[in-house]
Protein backbone atom coordinates (compact mmCIF):
# COMPACT_ATOMS: atom_id res chain seq x y z
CA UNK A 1 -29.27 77.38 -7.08
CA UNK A 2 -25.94 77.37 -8.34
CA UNK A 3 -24.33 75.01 -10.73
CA UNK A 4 -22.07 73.87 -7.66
CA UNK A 5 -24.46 73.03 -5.85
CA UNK A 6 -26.64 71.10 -8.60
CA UNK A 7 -23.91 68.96 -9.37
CA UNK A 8 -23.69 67.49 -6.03
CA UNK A 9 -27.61 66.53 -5.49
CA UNK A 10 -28.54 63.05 -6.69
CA UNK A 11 -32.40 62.58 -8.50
CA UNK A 12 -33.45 61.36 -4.86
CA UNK A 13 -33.14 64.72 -3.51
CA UNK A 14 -29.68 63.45 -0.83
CA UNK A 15 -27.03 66.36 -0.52
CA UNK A 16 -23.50 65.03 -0.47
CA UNK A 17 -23.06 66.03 3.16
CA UNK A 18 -24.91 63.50 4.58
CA UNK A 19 -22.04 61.19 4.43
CA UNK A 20 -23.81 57.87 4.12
CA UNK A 21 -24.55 55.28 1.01
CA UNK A 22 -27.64 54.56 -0.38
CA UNK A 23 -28.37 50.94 0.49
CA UNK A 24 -28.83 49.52 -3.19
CA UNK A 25 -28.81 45.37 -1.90
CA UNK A 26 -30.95 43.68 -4.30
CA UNK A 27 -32.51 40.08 -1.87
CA UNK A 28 -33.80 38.26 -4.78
CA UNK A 29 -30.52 37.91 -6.83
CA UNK A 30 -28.61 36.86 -3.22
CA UNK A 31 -31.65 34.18 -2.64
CA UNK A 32 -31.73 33.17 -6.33
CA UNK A 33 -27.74 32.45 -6.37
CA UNK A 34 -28.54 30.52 -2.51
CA UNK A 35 -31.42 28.60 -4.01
CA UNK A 36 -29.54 27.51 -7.35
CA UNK A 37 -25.77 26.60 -4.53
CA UNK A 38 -28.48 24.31 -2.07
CA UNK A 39 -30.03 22.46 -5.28
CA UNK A 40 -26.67 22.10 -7.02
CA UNK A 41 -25.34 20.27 -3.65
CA UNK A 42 -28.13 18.71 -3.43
CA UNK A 43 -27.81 17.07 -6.70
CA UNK A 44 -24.49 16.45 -6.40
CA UNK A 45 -25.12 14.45 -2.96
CA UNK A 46 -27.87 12.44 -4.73
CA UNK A 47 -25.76 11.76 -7.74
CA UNK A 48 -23.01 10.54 -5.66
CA UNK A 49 -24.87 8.56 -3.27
CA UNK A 50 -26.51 7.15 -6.37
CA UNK A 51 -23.22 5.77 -8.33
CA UNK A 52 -22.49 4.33 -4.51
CA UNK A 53 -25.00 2.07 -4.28
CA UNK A 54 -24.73 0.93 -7.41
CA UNK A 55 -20.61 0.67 -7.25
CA UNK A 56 -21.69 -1.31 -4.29
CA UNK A 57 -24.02 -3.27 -5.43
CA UNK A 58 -21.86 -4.80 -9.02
CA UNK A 59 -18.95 -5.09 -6.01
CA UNK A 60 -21.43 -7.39 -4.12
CA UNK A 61 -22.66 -9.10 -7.25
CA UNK A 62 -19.08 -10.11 -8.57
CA UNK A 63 -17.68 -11.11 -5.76
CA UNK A 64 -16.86 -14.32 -5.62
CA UNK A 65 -17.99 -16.35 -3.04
CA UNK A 66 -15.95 -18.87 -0.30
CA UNK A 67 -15.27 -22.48 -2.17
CA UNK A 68 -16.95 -25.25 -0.16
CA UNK A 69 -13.58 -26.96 0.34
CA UNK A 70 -12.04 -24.20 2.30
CA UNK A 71 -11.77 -24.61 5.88
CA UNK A 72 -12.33 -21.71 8.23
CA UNK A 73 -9.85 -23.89 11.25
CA UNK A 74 -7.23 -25.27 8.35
CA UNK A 75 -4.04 -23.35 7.80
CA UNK A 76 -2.73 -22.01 4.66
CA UNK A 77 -0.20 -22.89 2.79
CA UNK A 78 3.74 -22.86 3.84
CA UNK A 79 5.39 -21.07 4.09
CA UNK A 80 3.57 -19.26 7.15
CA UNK A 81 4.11 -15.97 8.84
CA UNK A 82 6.73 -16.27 11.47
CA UNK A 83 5.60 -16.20 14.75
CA UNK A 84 8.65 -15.62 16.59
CA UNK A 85 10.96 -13.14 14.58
CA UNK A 86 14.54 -14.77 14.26
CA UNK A 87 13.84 -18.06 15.39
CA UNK A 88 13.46 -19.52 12.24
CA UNK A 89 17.08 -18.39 11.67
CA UNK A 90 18.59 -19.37 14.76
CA UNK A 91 17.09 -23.22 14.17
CA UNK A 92 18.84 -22.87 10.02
CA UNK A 93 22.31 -22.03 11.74
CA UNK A 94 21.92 -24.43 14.62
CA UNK A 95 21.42 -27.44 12.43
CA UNK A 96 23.95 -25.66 9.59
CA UNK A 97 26.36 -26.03 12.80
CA UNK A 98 25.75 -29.55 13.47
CA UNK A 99 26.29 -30.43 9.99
CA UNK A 100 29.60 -28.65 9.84
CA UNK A 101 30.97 -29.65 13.75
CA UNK A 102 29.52 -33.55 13.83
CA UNK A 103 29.92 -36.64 11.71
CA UNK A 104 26.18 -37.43 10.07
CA UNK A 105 25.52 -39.64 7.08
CA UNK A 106 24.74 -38.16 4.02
CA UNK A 107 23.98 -40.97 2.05
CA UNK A 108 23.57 -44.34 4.18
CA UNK A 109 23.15 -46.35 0.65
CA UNK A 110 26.24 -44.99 -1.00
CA UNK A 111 28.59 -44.85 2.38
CA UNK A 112 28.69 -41.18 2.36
CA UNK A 113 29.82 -39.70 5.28
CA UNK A 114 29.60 -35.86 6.49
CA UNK A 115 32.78 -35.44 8.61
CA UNK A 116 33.62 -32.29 11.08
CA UNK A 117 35.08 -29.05 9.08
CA UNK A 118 38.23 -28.75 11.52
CA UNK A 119 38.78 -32.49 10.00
CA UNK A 120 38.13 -31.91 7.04
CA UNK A 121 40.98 -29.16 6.49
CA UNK A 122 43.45 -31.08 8.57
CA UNK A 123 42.76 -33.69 5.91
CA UNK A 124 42.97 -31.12 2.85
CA UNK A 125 46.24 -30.03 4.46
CA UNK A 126 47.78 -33.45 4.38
CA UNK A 127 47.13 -35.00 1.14
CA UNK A 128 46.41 -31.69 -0.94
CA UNK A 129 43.60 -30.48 -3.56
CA UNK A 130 42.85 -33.72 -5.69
CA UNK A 131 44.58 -33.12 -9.56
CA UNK A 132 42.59 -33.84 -12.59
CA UNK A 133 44.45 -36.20 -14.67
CA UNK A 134 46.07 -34.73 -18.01
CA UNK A 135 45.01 -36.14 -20.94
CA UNK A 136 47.48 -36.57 -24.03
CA UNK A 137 46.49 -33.92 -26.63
CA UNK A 138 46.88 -35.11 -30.04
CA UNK A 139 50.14 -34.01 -31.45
């Protein structure tokens, strides 16, 4: 043989011409590394499910339970959620207009009487802003 030709033979005896690898797959390192990912999940799931329960069962152990006074029927507080959206307003501006357009009484005791805006500048117009009073400085 020539030293060509004893170059290109492996130990097993293959010539280079047969064009193919050697399968060299080792199973137990691939079914080691499978064993150790399905153990390590499974832990993992365990461990989790674990702190769940127990997250679960302090959340059910501090919580505090429904006073005896409450009412399941009685409403809450005011104010409450509006029911229809605006109407709230419209009722402020409606009786906002009334107070401004009609005479009303705003104190009955003390004679105090709301009068119409319109009247109220026609009045404003005719005898003027009221004047504070000077005082005499001390000279």
């Amino acid at each position: 043989m020539d030293s060509h030709a004893a170059k290109h033979h492996s130990p097993e005896g293959h010539s280079p011409e047969t064009l193919h690898e050697i399968s060299t797959i080792q199973v137990k390192p691939i079914v080691a590394f499978a064993l150790v990912l399905a153990i390590t999940a499974l832990a993992t799931f365990a461990t989790v499910k674990i702190l769940l329960d127990y997250m679960n069962f302090n959340y059910a152990r501090t919580d505090v339970p429904l006073s005896s006074l409450a009412k399941p029927d009685q409403l809450p507080p005011t104010p409450h959620l509006q029911v229809v959206s605006g109407q709230d307003l419209k009722e402020l501006r409606a009786k906002e207009d009334a107070a401004l357009q009609e005479y009303h009484w705003v104190n009955k005791d003390l004679g105090v009487v709301g009068i119409p805006i319109e009247h109220a500048i026609e009045l404003l117009a005719q005898r003027g802003l009221p004047a504070r009073e000077e005082t005499k400085s001390a000279q």
